[in-house]
PDB file of N, CA and C in Angstrom:
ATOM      1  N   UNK A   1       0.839  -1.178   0.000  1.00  0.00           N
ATOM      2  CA  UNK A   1       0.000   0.000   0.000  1.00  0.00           C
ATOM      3  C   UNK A   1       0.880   1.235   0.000  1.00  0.00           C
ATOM      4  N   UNK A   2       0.355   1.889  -0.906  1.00  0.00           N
ATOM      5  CA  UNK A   2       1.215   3.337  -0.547  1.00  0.00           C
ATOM      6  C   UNK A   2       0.720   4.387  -0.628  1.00  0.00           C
ATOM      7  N   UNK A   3      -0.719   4.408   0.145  1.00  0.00           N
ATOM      8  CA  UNK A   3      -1.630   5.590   0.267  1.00  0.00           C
ATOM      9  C   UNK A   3      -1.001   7.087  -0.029  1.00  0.00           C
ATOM     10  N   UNK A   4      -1.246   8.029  -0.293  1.00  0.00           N
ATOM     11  CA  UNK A   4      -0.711   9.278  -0.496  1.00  0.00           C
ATOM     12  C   UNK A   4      -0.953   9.779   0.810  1.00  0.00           C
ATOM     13  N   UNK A   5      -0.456  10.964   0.850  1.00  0.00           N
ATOM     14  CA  UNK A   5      -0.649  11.904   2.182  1.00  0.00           C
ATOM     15  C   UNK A   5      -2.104  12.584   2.197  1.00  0.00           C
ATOM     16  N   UNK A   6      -2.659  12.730   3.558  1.00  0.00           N
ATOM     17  CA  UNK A   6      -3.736  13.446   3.365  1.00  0.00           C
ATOM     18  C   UNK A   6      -3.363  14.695   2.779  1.00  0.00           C
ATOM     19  N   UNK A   7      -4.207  16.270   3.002  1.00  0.00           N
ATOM     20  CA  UNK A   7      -3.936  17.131   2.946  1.00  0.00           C
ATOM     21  C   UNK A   7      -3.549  17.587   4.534  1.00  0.00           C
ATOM     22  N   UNK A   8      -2.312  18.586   4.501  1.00  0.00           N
ATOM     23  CA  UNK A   8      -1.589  19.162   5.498  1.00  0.00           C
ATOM     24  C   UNK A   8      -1.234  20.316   5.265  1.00  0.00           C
ATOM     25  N   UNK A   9      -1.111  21.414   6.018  1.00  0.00           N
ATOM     26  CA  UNK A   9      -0.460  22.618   5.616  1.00  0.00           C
ATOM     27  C   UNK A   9       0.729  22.253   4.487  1.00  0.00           C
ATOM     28  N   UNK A  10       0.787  23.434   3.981  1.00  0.00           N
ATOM     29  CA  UNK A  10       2.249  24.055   2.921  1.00  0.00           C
ATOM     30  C   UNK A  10       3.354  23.612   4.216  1.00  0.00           C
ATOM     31  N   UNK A  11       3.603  23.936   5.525  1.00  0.00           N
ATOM     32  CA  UNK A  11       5.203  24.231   5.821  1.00  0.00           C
ATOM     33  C   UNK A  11       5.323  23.084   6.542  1.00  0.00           C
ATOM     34  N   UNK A  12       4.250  22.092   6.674  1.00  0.00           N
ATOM     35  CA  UNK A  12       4.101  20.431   7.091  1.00  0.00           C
ATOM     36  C   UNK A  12       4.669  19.707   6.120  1.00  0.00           C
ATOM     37  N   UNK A  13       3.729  20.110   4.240  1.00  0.00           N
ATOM     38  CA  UNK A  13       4.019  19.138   3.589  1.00  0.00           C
ATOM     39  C   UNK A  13       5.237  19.386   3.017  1.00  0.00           C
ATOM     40  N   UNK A  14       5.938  20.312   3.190  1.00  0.00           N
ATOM     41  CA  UNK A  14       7.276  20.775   2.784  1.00  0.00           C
ATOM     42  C   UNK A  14       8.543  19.890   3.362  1.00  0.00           C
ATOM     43  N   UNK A  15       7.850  19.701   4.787  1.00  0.00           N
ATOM     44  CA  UNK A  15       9.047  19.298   5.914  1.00  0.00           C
ATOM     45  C   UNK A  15       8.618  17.992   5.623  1.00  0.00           C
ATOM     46  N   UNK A  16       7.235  17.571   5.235  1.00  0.00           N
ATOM     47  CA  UNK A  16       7.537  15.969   5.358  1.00  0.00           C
ATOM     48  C   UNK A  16       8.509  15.292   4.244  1.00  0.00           C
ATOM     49  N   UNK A  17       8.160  16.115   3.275  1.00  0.00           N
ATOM     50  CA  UNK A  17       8.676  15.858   1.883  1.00  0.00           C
ATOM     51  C   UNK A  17      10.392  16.060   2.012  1.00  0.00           C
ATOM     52  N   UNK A  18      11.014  16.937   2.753  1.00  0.00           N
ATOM     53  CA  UNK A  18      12.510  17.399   2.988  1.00  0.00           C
ATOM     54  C   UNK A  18      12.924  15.741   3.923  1.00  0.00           C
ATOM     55  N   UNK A  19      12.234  15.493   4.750  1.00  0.00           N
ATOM     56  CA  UNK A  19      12.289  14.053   4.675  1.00  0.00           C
ATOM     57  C   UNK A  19      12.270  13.032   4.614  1.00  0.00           C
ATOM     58  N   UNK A  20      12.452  12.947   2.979  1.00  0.00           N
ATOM     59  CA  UNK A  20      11.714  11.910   2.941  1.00  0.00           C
ATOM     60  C   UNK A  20      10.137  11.044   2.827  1.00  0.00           C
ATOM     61  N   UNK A  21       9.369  11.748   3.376  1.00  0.00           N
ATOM     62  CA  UNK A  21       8.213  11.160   4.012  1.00  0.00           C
ATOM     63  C   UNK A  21       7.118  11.419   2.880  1.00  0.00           C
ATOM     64  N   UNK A  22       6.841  10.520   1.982  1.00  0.00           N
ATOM     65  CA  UNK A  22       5.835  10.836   0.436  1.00  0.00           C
ATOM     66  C   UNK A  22       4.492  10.205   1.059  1.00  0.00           C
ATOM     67  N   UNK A  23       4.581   8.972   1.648  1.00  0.00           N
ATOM     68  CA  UNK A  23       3.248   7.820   1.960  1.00  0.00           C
ATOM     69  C   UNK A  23       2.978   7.904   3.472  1.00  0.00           C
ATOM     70  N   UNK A  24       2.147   7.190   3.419  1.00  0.00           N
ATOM     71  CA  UNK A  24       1.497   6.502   4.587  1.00  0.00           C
ATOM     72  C   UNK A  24       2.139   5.992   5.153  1.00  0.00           C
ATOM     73  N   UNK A  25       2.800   4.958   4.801  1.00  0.00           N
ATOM     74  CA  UNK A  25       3.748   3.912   5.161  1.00  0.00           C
ATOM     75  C   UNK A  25       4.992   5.123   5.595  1.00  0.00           C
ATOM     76  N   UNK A  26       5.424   5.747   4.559  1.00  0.00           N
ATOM     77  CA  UNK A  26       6.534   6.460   5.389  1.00  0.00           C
ATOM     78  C   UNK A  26       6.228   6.991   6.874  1.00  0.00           C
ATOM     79  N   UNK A  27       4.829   7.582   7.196  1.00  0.00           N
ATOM     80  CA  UNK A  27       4.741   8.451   8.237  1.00  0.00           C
ATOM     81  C   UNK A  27       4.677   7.231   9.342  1.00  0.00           C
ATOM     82  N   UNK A  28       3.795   6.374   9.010  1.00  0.00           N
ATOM     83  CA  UNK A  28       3.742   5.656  10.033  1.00  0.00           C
ATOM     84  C   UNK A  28       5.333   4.648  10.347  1.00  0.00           C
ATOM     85  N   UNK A  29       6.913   5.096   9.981  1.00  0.00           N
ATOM     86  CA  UNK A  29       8.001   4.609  10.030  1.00  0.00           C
ATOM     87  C   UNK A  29       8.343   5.767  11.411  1.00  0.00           C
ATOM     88  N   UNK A  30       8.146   6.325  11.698  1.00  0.00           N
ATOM     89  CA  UNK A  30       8.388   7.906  12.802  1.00  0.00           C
ATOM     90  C   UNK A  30       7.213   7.843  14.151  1.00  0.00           C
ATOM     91  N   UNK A  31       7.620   7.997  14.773  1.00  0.00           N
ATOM     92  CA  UNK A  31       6.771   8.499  16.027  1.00  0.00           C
ATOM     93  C   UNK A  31       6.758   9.379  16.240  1.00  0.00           C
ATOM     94  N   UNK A  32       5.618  10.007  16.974  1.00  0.00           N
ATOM     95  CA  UNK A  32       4.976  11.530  17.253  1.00  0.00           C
ATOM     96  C   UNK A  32       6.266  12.612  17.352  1.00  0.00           C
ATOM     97  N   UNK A  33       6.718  12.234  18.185  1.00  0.00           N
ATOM     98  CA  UNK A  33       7.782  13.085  18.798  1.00  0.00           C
ATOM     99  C   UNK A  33       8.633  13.485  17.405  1.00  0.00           C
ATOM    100  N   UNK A  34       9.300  12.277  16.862  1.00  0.00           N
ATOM    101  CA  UNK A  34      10.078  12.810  15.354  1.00  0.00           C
ATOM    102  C   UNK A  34       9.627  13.862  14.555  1.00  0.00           C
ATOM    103  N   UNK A  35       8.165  13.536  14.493  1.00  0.00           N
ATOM    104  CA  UNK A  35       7.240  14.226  13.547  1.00  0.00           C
ATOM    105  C   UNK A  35       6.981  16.011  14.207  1.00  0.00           C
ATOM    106  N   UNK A  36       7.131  15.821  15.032  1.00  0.00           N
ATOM    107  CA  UNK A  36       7.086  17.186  15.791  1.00  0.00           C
ATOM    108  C   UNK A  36       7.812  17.511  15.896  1.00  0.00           C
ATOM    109  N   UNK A  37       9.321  17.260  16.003  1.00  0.00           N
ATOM    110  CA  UNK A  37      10.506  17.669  15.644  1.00  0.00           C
ATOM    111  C   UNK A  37      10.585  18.377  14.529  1.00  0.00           C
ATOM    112  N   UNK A  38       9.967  18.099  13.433  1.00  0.00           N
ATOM    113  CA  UNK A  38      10.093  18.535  12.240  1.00  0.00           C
ATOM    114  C   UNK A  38       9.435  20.412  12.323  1.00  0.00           C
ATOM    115  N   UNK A  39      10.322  21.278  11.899  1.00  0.00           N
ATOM    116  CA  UNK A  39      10.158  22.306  11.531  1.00  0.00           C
ATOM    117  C   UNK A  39       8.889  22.359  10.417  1.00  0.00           C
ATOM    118  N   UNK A  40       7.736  22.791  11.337  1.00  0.00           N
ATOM    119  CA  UNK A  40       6.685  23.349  10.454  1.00  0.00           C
ATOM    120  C   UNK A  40       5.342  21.938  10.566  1.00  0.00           C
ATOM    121  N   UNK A  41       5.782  21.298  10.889  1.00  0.00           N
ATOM    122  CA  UNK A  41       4.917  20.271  11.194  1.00  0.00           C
ATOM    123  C   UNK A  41       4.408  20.258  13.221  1.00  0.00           C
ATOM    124  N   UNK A  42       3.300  20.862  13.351  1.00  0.00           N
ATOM    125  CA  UNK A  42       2.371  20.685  14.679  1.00  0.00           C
ATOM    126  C   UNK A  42       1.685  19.419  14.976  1.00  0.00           C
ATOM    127  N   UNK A  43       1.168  20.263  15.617  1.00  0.00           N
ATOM    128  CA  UNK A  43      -0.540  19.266  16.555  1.00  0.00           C
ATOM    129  C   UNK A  43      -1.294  19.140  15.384  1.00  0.00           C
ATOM    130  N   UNK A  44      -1.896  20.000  14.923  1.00  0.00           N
ATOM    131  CA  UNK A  44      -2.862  19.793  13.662  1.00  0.00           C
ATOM    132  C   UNK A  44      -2.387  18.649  12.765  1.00  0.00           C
ATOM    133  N   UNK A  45      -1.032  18.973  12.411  1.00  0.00           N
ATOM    134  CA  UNK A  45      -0.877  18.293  10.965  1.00  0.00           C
ATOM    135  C   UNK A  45      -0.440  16.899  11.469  1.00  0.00           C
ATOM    136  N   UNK A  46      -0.223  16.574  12.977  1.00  0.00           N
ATOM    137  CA  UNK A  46       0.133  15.663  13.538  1.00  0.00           C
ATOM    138  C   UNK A  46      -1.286  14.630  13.521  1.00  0.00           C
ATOM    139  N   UNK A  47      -2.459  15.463  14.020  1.00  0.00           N
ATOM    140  CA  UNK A  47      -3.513  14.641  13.972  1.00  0.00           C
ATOM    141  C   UNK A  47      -4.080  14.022  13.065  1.00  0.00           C
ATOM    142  N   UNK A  48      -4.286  15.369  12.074  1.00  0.00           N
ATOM    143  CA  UNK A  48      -4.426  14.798  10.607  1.00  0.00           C
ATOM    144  C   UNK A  48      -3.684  13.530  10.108  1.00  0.00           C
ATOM    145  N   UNK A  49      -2.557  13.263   9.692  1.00  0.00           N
ATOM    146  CA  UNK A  49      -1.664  12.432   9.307  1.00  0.00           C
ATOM    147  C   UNK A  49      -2.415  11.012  10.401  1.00  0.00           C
ATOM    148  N   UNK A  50      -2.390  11.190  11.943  1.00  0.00           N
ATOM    149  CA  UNK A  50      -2.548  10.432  12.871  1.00  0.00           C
ATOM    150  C   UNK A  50      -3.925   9.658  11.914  1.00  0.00           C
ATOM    151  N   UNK A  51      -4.820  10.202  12.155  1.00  0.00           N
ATOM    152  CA  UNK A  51      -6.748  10.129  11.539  1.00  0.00           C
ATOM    153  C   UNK A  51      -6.087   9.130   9.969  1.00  0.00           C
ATOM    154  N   UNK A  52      -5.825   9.799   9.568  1.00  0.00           N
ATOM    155  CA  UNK A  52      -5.569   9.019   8.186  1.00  0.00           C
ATOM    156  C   UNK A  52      -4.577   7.347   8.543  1.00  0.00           C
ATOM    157  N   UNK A  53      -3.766   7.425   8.690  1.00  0.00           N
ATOM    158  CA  UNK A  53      -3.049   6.174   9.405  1.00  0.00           C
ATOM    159  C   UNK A  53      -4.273   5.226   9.949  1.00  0.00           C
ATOM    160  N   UNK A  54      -4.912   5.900  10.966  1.00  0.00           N
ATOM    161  CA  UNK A  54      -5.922   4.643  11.069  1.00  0.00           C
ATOM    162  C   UNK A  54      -7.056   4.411  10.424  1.00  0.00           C
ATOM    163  N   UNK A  55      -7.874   5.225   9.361  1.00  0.00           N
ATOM    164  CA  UNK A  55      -8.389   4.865   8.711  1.00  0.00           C
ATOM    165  C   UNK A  55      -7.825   3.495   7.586  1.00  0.00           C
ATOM    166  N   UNK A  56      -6.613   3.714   7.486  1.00  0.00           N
ATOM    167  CA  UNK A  56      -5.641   3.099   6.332  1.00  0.00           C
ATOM    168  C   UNK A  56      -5.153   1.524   6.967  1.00  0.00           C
ATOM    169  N   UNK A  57      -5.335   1.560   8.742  1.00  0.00           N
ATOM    170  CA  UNK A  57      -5.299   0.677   9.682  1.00  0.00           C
ATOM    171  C   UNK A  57      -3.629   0.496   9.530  1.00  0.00           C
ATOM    172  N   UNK A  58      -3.371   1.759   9.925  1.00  0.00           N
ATOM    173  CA  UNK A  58      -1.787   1.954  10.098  1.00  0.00           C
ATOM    174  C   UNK A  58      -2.055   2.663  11.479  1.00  0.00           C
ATOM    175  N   UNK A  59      -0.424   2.888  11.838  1.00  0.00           N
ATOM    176  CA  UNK A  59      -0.194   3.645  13.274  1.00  0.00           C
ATOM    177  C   UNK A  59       1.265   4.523  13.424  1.00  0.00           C
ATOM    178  N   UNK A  60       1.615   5.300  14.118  1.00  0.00           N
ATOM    179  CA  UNK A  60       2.743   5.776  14.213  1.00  0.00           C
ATOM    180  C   UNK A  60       3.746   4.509  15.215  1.00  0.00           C
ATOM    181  N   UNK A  61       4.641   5.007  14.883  1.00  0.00           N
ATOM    182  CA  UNK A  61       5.719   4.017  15.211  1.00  0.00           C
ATOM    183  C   UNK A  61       5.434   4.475  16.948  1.00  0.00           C
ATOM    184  N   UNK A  62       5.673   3.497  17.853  1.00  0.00           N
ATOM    185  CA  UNK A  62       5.778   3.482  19.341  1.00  0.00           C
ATOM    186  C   UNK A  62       6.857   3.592  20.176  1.00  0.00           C
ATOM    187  N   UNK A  63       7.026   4.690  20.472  1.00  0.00           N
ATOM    188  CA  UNK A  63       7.722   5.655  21.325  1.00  0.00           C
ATOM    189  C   UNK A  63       8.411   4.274  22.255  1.00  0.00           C
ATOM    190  N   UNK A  64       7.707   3.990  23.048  1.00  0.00           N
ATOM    191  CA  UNK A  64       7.807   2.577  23.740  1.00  0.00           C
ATOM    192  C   UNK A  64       9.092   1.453  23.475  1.00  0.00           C
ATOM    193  N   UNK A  65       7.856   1.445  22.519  1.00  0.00           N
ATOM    194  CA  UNK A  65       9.184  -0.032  21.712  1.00  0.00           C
ATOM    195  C   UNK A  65      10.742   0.541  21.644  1.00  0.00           C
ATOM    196  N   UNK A  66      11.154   1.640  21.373  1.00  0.00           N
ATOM    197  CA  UNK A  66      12.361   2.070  21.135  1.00  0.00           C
ATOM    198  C   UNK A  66      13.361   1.993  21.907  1.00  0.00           C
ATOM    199  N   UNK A  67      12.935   2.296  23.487  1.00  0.00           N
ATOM    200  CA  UNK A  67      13.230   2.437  24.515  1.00  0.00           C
ATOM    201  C   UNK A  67      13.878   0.745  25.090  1.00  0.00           C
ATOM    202  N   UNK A  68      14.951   1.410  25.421  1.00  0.00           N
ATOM    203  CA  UNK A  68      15.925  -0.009  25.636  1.00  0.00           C
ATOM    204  C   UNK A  68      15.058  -0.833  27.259  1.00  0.00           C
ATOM    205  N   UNK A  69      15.014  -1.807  27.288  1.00  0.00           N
ATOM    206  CA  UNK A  69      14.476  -2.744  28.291  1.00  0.00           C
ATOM    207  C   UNK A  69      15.523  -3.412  29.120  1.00  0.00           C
ATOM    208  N   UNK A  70      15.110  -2.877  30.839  1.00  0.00           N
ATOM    209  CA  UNK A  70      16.200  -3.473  31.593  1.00  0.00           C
ATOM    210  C   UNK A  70      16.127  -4.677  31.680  1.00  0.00           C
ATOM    211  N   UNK A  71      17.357  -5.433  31.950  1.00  0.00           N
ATOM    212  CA  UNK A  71      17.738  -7.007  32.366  1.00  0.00           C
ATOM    213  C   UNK A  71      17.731  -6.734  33.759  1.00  0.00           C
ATOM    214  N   UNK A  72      16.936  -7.566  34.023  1.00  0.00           N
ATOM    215  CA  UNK A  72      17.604  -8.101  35.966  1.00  0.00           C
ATOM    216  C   UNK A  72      18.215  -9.362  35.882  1.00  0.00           C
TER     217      UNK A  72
END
């Protein structure tokens, strides 16, 4: 699948596009936080993108999972 992007602001779809980020599949490779990192990309364009992902029965990548897991 390589759904297109919803619609997002100009200085969202600029920054998604500067990295990288054309599909669905790309956005949902990033978690929130990355995505908000991005110069020009918010809350709005965060949700948007978010809404579409699960219609598409995609998700953003999990903050969680990344995070190294202690051994006892």
């Amino acid at each position: 699948m390589t759904a297109d992007l919803p619609k997002v602001g100009a200085p969202a779809g600029r920054a998604l596009a500067a990295h990288g980020i054309h599909t669905l599949r790309d956005v949902a490779r990033h978690t929130e936080a990355e995505l908000r990192a991005m110069h020009g990309v918010g809350p709005k364009a965060v949700g948007i993108l978010r809404e579409s992902l699960e219609r598409h029965g995609l998700a953003l990548r999990n903050e969680d999972l990344d995070r190294p897991t202690r051994k006892e």
